[in-house]
N, C-alpha and C. Protein backbone atom coordinates (compact mmCIF):
# COMPACT_ATOMS: atom_id res chain seq x y z
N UNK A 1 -46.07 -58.34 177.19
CA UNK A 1 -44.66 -58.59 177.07
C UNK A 1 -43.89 -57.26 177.10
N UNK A 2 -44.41 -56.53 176.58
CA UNK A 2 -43.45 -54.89 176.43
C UNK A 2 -43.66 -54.33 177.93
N UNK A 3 -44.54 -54.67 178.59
CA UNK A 3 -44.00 -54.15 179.95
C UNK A 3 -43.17 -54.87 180.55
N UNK A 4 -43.01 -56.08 180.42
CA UNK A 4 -42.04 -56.93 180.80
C UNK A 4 -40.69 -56.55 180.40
N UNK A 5 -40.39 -56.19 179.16
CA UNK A 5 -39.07 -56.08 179.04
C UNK A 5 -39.02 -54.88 179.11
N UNK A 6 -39.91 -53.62 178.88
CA UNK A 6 -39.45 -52.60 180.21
C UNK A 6 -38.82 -52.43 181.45
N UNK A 7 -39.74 -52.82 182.06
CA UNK A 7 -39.40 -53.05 183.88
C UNK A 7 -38.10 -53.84 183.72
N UNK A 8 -37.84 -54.97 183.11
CA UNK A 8 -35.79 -55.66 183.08
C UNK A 8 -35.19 -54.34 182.93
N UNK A 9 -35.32 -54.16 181.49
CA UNK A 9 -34.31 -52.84 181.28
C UNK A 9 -33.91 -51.84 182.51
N UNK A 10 -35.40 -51.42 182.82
CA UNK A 10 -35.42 -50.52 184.18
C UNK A 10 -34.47 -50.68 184.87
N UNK A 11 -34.44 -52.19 185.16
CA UNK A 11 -33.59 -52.73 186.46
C UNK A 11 -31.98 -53.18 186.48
N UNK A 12 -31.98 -53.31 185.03
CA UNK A 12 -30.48 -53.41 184.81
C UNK A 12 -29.83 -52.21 184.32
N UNK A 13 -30.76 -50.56 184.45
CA UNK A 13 -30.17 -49.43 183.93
C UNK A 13 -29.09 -49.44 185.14
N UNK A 14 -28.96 -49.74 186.28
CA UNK A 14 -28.64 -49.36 187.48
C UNK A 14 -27.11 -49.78 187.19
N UNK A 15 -26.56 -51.03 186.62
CA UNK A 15 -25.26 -51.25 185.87
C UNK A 15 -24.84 -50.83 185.01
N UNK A 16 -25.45 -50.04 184.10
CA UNK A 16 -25.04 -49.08 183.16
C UNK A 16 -24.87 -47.87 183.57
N UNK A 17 -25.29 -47.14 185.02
CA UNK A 17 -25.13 -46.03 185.72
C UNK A 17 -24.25 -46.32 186.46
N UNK A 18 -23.99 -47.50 186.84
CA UNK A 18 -22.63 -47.29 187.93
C UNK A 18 -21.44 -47.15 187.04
N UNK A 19 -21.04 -47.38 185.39
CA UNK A 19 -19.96 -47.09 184.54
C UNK A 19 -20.48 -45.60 184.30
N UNK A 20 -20.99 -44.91 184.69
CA UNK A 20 -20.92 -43.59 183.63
C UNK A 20 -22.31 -43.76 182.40
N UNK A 21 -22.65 -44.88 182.67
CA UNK A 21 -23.88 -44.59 181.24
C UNK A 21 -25.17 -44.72 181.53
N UNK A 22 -25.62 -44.77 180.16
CA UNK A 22 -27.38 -44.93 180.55
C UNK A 22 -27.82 -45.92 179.51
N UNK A 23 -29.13 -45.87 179.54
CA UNK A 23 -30.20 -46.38 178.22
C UNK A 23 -31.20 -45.94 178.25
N UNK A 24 -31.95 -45.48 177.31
CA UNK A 24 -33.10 -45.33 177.44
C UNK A 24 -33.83 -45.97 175.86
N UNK A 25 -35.14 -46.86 176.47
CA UNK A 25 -35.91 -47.56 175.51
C UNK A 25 -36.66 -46.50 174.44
N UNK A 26 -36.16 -46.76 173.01
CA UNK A 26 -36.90 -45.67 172.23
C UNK A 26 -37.91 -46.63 171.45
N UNK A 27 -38.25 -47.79 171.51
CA UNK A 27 -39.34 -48.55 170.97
C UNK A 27 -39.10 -49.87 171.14
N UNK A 28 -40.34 -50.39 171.90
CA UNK A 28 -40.65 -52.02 172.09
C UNK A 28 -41.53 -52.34 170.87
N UNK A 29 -41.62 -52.85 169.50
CA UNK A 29 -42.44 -53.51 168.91
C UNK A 29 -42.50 -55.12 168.85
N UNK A 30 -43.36 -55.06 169.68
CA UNK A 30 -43.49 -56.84 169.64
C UNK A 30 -42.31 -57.59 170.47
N UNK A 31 -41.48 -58.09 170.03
CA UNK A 31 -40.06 -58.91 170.51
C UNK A 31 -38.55 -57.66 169.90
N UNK A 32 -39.19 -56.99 169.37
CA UNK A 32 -38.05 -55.87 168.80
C UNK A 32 -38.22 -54.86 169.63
N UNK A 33 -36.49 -54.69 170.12
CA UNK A 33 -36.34 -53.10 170.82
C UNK A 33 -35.51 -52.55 170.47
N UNK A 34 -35.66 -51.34 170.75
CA UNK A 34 -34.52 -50.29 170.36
C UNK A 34 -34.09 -49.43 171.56
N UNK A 35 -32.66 -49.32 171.46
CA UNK A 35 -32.40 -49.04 172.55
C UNK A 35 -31.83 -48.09 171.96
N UNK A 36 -31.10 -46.61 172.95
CA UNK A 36 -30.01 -45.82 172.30
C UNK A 36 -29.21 -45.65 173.99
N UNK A 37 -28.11 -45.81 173.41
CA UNK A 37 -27.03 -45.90 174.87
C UNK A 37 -26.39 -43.95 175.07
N UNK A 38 -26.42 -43.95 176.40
CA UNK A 38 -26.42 -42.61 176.88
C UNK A 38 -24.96 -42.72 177.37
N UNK A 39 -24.71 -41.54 178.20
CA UNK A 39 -22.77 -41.45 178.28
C UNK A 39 -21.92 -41.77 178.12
N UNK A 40 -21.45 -42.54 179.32
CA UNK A 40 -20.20 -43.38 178.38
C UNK A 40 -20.69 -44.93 177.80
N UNK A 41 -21.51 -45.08 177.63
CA UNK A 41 -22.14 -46.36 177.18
C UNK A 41 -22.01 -45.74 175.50
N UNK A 42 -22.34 -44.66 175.72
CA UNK A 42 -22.82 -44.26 174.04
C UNK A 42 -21.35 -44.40 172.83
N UNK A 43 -20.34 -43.61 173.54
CA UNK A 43 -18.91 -44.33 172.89
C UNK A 43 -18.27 -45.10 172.82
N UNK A 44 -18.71 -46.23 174.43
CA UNK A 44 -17.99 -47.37 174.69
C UNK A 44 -17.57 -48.43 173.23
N UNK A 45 -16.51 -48.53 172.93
CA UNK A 45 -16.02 -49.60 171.83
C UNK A 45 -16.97 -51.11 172.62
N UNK A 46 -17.27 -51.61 174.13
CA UNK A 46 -17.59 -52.25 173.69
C UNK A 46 -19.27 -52.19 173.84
N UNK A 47 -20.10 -51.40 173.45
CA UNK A 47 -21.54 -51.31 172.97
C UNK A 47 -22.07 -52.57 172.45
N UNK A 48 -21.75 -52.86 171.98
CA UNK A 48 -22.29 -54.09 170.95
C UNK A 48 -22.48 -54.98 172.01
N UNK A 49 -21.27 -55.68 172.59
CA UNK A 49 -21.18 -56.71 173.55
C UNK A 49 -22.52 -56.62 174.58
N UNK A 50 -22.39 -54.82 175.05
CA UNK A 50 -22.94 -54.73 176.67
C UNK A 50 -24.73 -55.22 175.97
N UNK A 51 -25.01 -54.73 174.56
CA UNK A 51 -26.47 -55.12 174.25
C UNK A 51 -26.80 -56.74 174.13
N UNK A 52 -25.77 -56.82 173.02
CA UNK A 52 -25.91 -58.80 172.46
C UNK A 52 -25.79 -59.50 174.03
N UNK A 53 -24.27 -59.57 174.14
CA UNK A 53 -24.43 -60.29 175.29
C UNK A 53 -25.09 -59.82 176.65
N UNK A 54 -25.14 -58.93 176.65
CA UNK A 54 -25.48 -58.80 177.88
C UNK A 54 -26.89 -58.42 178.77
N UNK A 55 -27.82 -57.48 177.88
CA UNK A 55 -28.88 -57.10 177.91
C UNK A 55 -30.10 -57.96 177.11
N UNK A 56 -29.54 -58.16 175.56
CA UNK A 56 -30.49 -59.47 175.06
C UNK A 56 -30.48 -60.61 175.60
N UNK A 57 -29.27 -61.25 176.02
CA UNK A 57 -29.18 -62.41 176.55
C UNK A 57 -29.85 -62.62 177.86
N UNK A 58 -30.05 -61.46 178.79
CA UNK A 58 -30.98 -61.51 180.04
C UNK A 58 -32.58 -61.52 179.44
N UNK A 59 -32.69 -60.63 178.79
CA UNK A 59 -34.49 -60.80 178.09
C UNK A 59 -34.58 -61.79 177.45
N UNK A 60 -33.67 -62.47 177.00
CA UNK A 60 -34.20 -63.90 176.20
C UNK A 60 -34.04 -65.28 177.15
N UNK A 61 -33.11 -65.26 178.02
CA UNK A 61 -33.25 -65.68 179.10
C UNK A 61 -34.56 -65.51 179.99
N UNK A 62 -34.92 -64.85 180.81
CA UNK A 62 -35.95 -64.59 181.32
C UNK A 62 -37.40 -63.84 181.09
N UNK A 63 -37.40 -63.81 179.78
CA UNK A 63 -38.76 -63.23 179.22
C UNK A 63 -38.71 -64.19 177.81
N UNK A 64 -38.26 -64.02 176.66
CA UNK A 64 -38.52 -64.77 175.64
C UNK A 64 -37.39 -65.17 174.89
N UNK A 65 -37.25 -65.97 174.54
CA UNK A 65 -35.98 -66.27 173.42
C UNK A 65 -35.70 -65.71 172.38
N UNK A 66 -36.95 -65.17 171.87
CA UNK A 66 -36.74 -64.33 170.39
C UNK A 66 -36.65 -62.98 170.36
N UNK A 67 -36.62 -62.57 171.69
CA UNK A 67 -36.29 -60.73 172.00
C UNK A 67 -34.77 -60.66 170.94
N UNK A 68 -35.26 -59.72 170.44
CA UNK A 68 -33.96 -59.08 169.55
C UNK A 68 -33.55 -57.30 169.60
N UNK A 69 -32.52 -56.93 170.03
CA UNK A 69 -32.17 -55.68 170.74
C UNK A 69 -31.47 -54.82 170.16
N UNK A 70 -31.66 -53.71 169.27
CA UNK A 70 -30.93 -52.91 168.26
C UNK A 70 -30.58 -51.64 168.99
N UNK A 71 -29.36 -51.41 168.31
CA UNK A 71 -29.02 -49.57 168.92
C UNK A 71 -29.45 -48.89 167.77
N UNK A 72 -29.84 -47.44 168.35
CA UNK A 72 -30.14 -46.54 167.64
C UNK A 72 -29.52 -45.50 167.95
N UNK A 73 -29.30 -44.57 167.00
CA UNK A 73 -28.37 -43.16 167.49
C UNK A 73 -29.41 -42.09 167.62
């Protein structure tokens, strides 16, 4: 499973680079990830949204339902 929701992330960094930002995965344990958001992702007011809705909701969608997706600084 953790390569699985690697390789997504991978593939949806490419929409977070066309705003100015990044991600990079700082730990898959199990169904828990941690993410920490890079440029302008990292100040964006809306952060929260681009993870909950937008990045968990694709891994729980298409890999597992119980993926749960935290920021880290």
């Amino acid at each position: 499973m953790e390569a699985k929701i690697r390789a997504r992330l991978d593939e949806l960094r490419v929409h977070l680079q066309a705003d100015g930002g990044d991600l990079e995965i700082v730990e898959v344990d199990g169904k828990k990830v941690k993410v920490r958001l890079k440029g302008a992702c990292g100040c964006c007011p809306h952060a929260t949204m681009t993870i909950k809705d937008g990045l968990q909701r694709i891994l729980r969608e298409e890999i597992d339902s119980e993926i749960e997706i935290d920021r880290v600084e």
